[in-house]
C-alpha atoms as a PDB file:
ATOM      1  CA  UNK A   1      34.044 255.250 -85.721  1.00  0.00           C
ATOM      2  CA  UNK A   2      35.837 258.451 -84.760  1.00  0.00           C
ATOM      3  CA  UNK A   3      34.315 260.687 -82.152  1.00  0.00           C
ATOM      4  CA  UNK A   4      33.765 263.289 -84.093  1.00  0.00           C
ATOM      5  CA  UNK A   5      32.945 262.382 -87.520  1.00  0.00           C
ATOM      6  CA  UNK A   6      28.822 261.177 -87.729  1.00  0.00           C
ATOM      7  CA  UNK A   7      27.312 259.690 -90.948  1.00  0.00           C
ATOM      8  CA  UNK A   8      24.175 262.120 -89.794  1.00  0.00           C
ATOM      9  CA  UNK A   9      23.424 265.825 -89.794  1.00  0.00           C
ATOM     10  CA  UNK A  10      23.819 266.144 -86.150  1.00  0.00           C
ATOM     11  CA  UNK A  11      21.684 269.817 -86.808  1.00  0.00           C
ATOM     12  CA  UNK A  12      18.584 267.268 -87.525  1.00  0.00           C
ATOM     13  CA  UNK A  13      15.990 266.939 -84.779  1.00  0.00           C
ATOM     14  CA  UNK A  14      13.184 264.047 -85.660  1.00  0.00           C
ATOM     15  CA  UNK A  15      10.324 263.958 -83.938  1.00  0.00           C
ATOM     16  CA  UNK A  16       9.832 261.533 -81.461  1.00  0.00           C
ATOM     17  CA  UNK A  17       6.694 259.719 -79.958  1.00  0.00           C
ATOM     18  CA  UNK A  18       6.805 257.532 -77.298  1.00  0.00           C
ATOM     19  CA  UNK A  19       4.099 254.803 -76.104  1.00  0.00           C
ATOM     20  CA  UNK A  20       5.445 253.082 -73.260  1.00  0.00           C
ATOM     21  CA  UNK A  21       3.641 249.852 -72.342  1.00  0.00           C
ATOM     22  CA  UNK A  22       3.497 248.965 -68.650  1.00  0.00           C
ATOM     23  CA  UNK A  23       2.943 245.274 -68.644  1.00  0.00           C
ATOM     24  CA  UNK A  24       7.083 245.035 -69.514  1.00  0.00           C
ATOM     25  CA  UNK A  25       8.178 248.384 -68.766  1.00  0.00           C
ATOM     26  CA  UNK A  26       9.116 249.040 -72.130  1.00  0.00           C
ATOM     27  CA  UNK A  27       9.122 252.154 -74.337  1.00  0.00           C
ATOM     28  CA  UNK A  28       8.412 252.182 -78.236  1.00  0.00           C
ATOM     29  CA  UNK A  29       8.827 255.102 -80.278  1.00  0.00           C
ATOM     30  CA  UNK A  30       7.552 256.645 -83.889  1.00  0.00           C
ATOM     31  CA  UNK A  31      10.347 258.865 -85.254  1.00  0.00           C
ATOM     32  CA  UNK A  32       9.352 261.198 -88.129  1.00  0.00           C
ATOM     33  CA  UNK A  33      11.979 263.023 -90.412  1.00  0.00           C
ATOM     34  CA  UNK A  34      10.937 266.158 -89.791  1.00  0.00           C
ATOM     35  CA  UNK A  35      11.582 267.182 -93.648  1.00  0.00           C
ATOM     36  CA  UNK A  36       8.983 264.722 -94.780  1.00  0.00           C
ATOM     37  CA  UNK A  37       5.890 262.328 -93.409  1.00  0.00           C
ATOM     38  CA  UNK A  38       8.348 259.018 -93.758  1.00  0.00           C
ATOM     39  CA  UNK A  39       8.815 257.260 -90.060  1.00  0.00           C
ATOM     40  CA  UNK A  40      10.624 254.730 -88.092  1.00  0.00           C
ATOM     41  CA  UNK A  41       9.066 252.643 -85.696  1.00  0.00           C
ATOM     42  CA  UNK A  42      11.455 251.697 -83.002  1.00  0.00           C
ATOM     43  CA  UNK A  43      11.329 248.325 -80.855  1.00  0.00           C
ATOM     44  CA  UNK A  44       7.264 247.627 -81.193  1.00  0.00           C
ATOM     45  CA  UNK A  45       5.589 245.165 -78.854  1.00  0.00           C
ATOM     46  CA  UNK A  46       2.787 242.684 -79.509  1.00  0.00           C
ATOM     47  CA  UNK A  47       0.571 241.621 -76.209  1.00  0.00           C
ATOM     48  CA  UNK A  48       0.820 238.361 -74.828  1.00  0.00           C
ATOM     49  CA  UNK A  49      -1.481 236.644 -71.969  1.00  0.00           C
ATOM     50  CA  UNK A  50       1.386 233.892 -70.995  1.00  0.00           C
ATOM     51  CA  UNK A  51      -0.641 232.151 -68.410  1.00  0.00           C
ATOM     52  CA  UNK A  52      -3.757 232.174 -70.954  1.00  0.00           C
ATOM     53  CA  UNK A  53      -1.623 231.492 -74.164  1.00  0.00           C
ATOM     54  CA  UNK A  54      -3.452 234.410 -75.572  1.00  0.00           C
ATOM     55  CA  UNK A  55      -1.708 237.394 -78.341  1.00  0.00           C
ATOM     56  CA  UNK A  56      -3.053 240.199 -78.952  1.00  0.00           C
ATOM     57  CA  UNK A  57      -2.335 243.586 -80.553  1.00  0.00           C
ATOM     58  CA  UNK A  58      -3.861 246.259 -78.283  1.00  0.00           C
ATOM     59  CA  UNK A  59       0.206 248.144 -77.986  1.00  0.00           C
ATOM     60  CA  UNK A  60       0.530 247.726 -81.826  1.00  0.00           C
ATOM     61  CA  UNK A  61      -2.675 249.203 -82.575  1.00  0.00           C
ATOM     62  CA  UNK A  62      -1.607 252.715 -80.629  1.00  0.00           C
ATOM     63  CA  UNK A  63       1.318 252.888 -82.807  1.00  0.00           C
ATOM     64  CA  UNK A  64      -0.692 252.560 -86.088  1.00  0.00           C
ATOM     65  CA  UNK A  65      -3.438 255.093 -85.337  1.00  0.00           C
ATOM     66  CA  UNK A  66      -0.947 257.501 -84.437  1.00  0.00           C
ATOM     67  CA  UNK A  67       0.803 256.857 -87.674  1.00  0.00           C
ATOM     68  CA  UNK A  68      -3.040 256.710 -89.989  1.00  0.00           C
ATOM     69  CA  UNK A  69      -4.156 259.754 -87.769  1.00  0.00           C
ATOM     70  CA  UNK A  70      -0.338 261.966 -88.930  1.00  0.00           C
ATOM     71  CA  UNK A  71      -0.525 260.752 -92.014  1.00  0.00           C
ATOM     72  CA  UNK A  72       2.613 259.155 -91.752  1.00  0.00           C
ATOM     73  CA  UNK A  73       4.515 256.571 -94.006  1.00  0.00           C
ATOM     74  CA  UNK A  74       6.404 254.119 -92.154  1.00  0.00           C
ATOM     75  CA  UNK A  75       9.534 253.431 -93.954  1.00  0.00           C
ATOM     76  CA  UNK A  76      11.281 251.162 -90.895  1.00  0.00           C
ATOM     77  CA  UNK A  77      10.817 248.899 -88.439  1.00  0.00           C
ATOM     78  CA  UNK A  78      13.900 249.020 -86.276  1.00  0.00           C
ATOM     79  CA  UNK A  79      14.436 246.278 -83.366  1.00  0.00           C
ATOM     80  CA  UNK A  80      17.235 247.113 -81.370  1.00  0.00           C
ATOM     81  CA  UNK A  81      18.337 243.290 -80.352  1.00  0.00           C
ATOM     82  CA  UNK A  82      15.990 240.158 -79.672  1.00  0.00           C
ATOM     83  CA  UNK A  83      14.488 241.037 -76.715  1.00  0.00           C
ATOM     84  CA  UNK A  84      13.464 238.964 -73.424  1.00  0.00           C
ATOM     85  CA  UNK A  85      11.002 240.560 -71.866  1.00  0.00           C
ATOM     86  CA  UNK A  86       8.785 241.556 -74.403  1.00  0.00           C
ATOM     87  CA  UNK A  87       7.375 240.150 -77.936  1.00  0.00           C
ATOM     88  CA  UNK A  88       7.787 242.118 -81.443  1.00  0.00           C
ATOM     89  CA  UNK A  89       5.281 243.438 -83.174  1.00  0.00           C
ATOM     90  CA  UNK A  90       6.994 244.217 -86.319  1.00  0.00           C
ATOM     91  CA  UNK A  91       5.533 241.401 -88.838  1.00  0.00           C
ATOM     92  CA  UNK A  92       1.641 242.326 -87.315  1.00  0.00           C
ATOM     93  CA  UNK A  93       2.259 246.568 -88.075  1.00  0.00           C
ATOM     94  CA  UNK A  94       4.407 245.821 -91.182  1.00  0.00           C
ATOM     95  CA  UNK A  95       1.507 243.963 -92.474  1.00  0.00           C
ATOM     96  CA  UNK A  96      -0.698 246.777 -91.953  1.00  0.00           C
ATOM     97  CA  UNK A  97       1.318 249.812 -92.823  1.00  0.00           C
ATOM     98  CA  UNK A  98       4.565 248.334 -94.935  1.00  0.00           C
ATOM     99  CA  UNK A  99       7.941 249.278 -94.224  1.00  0.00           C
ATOM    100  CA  UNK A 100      11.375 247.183 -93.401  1.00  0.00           C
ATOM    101  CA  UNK A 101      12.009 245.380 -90.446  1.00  0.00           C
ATOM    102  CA  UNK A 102      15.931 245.397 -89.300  1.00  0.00           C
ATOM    103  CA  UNK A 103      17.733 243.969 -86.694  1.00  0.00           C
ATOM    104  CA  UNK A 104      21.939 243.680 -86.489  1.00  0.00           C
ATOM    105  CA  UNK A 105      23.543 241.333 -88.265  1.00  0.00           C
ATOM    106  CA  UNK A 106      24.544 239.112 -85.060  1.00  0.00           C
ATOM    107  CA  UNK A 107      21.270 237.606 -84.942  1.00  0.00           C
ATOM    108  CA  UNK A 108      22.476 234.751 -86.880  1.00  0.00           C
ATOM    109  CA  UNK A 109      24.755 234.672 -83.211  1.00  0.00           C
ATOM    110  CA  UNK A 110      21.379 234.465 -81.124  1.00  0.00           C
ATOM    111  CA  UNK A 111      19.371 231.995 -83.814  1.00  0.00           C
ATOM    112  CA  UNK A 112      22.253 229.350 -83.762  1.00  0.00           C
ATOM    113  CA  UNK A 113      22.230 229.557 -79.311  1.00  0.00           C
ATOM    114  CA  UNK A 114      18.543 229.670 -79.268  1.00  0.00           C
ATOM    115  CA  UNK A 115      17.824 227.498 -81.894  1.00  0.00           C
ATOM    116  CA  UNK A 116      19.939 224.964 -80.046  1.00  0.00           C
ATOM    117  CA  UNK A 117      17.819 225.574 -76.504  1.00  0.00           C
ATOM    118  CA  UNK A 118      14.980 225.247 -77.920  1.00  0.00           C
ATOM    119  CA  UNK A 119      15.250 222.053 -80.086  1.00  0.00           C
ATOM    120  CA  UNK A 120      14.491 223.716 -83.317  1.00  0.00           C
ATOM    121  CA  UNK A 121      14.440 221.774 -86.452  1.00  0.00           C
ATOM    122  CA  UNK A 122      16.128 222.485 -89.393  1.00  0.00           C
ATOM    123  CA  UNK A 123      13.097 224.157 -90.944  1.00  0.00           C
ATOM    124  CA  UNK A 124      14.331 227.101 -88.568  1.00  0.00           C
ATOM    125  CA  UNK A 125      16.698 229.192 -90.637  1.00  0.00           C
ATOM    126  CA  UNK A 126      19.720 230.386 -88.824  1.00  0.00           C
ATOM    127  CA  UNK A 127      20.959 232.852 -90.724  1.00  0.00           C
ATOM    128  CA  UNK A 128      18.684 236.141 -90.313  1.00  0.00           C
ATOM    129  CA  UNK A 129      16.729 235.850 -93.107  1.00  0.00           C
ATOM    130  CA  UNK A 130      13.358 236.316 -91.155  1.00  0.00           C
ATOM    131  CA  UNK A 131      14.138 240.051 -91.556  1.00  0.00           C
ATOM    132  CA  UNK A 132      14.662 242.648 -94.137  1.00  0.00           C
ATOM    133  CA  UNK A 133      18.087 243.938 -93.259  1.00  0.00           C
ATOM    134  CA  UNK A 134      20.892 242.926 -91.703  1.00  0.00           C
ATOM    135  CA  UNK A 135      22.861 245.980 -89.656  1.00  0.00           C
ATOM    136  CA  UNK A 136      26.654 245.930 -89.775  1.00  0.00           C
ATOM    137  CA  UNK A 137      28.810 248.471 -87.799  1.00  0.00           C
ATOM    138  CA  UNK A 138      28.107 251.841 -89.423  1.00  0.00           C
ATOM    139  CA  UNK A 139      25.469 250.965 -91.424  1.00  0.00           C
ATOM    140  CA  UNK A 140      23.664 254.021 -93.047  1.00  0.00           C
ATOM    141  CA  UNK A 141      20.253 254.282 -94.014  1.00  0.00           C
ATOM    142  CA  UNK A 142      17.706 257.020 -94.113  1.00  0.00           C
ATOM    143  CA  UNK A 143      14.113 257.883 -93.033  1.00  0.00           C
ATOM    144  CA  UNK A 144      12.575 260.112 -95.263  1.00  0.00           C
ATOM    145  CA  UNK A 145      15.312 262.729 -96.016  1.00  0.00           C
ATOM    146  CA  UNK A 146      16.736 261.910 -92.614  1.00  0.00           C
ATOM    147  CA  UNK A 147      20.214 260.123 -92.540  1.00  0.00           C
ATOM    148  CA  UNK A 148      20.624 257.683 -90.044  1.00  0.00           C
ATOM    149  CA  UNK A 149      23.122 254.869 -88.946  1.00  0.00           C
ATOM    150  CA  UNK A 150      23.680 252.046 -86.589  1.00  0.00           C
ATOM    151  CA  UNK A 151      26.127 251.271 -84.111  1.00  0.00           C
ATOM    152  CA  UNK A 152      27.393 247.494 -82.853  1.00  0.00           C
ATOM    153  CA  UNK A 153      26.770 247.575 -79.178  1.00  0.00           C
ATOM    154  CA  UNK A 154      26.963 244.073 -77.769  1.00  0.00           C
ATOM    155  CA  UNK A 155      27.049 243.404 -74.298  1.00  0.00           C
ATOM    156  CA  UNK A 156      23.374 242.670 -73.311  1.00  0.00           C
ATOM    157  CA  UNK A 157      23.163 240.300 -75.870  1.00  0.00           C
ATOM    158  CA  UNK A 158      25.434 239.595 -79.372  1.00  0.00           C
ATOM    159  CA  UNK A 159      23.282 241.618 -81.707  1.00  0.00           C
ATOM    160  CA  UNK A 160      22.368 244.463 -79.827  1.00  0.00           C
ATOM    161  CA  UNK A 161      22.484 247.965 -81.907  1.00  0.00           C
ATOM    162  CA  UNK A 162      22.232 251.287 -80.995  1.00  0.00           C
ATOM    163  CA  UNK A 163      20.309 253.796 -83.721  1.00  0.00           C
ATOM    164  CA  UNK A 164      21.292 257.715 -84.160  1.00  0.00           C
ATOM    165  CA  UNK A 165      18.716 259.176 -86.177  1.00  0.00           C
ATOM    166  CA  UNK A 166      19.429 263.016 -86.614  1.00  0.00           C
ATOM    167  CA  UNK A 167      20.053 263.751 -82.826  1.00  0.00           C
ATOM    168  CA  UNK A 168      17.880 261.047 -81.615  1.00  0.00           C
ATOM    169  CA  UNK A 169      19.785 257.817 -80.128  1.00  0.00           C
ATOM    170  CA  UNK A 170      18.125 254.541 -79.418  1.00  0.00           C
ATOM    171  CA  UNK A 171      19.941 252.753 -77.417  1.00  0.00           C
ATOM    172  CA  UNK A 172      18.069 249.272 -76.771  1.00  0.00           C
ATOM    173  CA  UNK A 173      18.967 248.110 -73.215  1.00  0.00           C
ATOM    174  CA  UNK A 174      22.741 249.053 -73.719  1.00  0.00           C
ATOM    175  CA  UNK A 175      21.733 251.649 -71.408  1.00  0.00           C
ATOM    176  CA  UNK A 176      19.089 252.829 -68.770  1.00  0.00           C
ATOM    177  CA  UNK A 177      18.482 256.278 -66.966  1.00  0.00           C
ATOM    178  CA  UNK A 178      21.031 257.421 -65.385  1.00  0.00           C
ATOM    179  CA  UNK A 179      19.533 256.691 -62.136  1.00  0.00           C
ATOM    180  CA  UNK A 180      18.521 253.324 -63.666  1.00  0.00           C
ATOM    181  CA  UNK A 181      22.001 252.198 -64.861  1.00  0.00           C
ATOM    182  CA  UNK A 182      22.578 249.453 -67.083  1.00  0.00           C
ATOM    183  CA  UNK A 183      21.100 246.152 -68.364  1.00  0.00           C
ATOM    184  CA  UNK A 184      22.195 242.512 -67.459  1.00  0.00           C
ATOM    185  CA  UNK A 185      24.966 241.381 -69.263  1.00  0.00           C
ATOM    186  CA  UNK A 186      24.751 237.404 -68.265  1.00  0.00           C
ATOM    187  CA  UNK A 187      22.260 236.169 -71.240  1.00  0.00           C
ATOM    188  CA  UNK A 188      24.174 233.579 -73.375  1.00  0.00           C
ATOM    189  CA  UNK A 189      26.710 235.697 -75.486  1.00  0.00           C
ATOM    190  CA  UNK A 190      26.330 238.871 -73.148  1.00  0.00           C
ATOM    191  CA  UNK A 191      29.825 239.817 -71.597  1.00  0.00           C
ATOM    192  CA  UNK A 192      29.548 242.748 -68.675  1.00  0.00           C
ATOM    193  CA  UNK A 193      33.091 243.933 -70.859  1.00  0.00           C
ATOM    194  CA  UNK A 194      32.074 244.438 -73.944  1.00  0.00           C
ATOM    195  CA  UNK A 195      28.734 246.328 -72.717  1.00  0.00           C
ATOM    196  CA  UNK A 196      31.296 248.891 -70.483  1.00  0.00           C
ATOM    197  CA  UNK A 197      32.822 249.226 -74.407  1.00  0.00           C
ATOM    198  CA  UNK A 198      29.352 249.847 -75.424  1.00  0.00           C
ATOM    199  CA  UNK A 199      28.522 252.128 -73.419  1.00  0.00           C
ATOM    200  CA  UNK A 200      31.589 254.572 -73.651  1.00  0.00           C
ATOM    201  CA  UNK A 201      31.199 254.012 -77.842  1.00  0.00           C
ATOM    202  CA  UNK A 202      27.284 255.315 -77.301  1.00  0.00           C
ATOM    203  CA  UNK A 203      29.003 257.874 -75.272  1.00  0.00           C
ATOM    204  CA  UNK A 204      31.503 259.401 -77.753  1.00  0.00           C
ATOM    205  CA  UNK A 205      28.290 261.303 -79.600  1.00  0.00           C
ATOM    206  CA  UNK A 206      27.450 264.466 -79.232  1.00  0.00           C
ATOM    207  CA  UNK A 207      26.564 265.524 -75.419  1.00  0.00           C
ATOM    208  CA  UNK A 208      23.465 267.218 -76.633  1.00  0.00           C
ATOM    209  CA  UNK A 209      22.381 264.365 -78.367  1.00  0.00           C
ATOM    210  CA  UNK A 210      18.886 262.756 -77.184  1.00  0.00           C
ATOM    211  CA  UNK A 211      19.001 259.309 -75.674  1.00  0.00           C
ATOM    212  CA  UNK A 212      15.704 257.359 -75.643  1.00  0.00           C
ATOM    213  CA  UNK A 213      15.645 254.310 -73.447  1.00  0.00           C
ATOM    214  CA  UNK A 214      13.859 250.691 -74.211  1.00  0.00           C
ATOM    215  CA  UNK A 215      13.168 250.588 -70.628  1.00  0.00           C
ATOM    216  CA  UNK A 216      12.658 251.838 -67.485  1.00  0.00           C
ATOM    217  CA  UNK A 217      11.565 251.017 -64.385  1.00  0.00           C
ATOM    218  CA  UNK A 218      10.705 253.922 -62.112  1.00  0.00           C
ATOM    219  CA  UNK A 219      13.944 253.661 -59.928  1.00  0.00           C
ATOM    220  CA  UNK A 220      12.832 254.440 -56.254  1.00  0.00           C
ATOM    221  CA  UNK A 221       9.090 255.231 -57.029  1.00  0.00           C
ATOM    222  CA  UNK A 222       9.886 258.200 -59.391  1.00  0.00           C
ATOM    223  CA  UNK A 223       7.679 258.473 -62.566  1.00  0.00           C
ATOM    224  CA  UNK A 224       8.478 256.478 -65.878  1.00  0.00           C
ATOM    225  CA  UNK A 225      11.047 258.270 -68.040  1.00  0.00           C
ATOM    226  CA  UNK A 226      12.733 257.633 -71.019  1.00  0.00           C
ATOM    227  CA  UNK A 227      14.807 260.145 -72.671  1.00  0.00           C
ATOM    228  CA  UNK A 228      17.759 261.922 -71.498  1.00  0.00           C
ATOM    229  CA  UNK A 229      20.909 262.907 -73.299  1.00  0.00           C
ATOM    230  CA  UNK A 230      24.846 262.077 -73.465  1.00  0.00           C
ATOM    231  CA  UNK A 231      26.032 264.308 -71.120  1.00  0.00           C
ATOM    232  CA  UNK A 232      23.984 263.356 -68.349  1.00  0.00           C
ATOM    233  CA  UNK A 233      24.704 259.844 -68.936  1.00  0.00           C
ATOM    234  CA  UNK A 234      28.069 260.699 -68.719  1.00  0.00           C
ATOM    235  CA  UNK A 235      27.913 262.904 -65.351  1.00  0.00           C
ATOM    236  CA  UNK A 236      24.984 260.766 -63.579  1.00  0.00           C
ATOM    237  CA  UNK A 237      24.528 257.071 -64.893  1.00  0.00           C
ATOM    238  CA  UNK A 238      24.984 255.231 -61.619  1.00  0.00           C
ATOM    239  CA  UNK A 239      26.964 252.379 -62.979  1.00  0.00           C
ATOM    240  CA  UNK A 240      28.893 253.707 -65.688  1.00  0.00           C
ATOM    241  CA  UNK A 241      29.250 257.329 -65.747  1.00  0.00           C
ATOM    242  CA  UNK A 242      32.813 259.255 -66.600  1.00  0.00           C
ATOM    243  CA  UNK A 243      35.017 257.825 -64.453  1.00  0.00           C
ATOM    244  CA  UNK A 244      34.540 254.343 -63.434  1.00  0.00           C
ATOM    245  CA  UNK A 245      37.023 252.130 -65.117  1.00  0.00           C
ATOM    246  CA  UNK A 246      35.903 248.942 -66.651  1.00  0.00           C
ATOM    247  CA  UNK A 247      37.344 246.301 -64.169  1.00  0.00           C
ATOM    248  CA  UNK A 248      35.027 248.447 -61.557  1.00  0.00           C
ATOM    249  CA  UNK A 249      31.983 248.001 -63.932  1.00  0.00           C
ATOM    250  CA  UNK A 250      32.539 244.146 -64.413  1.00  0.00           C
ATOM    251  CA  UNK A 251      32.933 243.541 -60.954  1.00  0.00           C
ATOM    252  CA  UNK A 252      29.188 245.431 -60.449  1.00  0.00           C
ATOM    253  CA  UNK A 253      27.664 243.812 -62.658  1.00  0.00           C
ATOM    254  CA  UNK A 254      28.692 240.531 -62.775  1.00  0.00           C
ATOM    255  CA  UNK A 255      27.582 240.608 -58.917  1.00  0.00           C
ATOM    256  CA  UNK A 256      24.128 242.070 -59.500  1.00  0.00           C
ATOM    257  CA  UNK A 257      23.402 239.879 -62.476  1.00  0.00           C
ATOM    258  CA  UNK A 258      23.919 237.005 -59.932  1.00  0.00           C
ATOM    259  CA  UNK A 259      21.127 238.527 -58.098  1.00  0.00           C
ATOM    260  CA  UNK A 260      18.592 238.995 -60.597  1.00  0.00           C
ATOM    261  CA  UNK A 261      15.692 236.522 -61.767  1.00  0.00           C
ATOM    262  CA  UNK A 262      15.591 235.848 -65.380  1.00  0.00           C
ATOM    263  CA  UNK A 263      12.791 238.038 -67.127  1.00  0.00           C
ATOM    264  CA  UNK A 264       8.913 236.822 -66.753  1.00  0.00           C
ATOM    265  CA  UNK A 265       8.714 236.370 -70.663  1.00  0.00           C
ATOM    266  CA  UNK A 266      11.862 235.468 -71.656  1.00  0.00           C
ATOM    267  CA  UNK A 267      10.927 231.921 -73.013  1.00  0.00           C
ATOM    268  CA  UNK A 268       8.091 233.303 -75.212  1.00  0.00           C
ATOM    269  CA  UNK A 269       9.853 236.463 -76.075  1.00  0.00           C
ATOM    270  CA  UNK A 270      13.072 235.081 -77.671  1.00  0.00           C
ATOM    271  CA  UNK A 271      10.856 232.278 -79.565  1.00  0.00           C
ATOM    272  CA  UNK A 272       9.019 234.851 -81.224  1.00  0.00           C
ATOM    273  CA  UNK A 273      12.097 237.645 -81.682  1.00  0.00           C
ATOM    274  CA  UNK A 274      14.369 235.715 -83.176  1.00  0.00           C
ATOM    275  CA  UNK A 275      11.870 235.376 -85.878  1.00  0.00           C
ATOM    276  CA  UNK A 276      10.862 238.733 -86.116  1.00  0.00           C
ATOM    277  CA  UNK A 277       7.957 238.965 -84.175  1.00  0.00           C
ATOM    278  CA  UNK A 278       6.632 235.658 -86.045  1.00  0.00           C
ATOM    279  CA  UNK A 279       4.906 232.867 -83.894  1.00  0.00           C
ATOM    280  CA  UNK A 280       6.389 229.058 -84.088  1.00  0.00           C
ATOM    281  CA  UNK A 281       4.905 227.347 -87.233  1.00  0.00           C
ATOM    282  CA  UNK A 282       1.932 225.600 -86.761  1.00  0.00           C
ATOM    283  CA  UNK A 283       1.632 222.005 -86.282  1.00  0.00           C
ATOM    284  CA  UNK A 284       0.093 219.491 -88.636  1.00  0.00           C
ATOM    285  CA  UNK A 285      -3.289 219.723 -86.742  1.00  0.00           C
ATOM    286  CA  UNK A 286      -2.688 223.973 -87.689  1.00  0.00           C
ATOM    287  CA  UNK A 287      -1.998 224.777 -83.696  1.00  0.00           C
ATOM    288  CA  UNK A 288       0.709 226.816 -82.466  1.00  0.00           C
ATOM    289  CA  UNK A 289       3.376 226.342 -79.782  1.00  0.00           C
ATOM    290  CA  UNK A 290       5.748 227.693 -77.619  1.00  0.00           C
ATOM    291  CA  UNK A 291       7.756 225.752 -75.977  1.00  0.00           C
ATOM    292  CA  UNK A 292       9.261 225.683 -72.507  1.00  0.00           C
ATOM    293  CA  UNK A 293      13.039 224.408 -72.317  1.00  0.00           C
ATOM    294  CA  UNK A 294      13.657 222.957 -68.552  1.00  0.00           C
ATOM    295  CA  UNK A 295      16.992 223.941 -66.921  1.00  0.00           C
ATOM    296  CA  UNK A 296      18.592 225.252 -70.160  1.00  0.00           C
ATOM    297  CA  UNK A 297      18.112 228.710 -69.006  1.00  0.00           C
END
């Protein structure tokens, strides 16, 4: 996509409201075109009580009163990739409100790994059709009046997209603050290359655009943020700001991934994602579970 040639009005502002949830450090938004009441709801999470087995919908529930209480119609319900450190909430606020739930089209990438790891039958479909639509590269859609379109950015995993609504960019965990940096890139199908490519895609926008982060984690005791813009990604972002050439970004983070612990709800969180935010089937007694693969991970 050339630098300089958006399938948005870059002169279009949404509004955006963030609800970050603290148990995973993760930020969810409600974007409203602001020439209508439609809305996007942007990588929701649904509770979970791992050691207790327990769901609940406390996070979800913020989202839809602030949606009810704006009288707000919620046209989309954008994830940015299948997450593993936190569980969707999509199917639970879709049934309660409506709208379409999206994710890019690699997902049929992370069902067919996944799906092998953990043992799923062939009643599992592999081919993304647990969700509404299917992003490609440069996708359009709109919100409301508002255009909108995605962008392929794998790296952290296969089907990770970033989403430029108006001036508003949501970039998944392609990138952090800039004092945060980047996201792992050694889940199966990540590659620490293709997120540097990523990254310097995302980067091409606008420098006034609006970034809004999935997560962040309060780098050196400072408060939880979550928006910041192109150019100060570009001047500031730690690990891959103007300047550092990919070889010197692979080399970082292939040696900090090496470091890191794999996330505290990763084997819940990718069971449920890659079906949209829908628990495991029940069983023939009607009990659901999720199970726990042992050194596949």
């Amino acid at each position: 996509m050339s630098a300089h040639c958006y399938p948005v009005d870059v002169a279009t502002k949404p509004d955006v409201t963030a609800f970050f949830d603290e148990p995973t450090n993760t930020i969810s938004y409600v974007v409203k075109d602001p020439a209508s009441n439609a809305c996007a709801v942007v990588d929701s999470v649904m509770d979970i009580d791992y050691a207790a087995g327990r769901i609940s919908f406390a996070s979800a529930d913020r989202i839809i009163e602030h949606i009810r209480a704006n009288g707000l119609e919620l046209e989309w319900l954008i994830e940015t990739h299948v997450h593993a450190d936190h569980l969707s909430a999509a199917p639970y606020i879709q049934e309660k409100l409506g709208g379409k739930i999206g994710i890019g089209e690699n997902i049929t990438v992370v069902q067919d790994t996944f799906g092998k790891v953990f043992n799923e039958g062939t009643e599992f479909q592999r081919d993304g059709s647990q969700f509404d639509r299917l992003f490609k590269d440069g996708d359009t859609y709109t919100v409301g009046k508002m255009s909108c379109f995605a962008m392929h950015t794998p790296g952290h995993t296969p089907a990770c997209m970033t989403h430029v609504m108006g001036d508003a960019v949501f970039v998944g965990d392609t990138l952090f603050m800039p004092d945060g940096g980047t996201a792992r890139a050694d889940f199966p199908g990540g590659d620490a290359g293709e997120l540097y490519r990523s990254i310097r895609k995302v980067l091409t926008l606008p420098d006034s655009f609006r970034l809004f982060m999935c997560h962040d984690y309060g780098p050196n005791g400072r408060e939880i943020r979550w928006e910041t813009t192109v150019a100060e990604e570009r001047q500031h972002n730690i690990h891959a700001r103007d300047g550092i050439t990919e070889e010197e970004f692979v080399k970082m983070r292939t040696e900090r991934d090496a470091t890191l612990d794999m996330p505290k709800l990763i084997i819940p969180s990718i069971q449920v994602n890659m079906r949209a935010g829908r628990l495991p089937p029940k069983d023939d007694q009607g009990k659901t579970f999720l199970k726990v693969p042992v050194n596949e991970l």
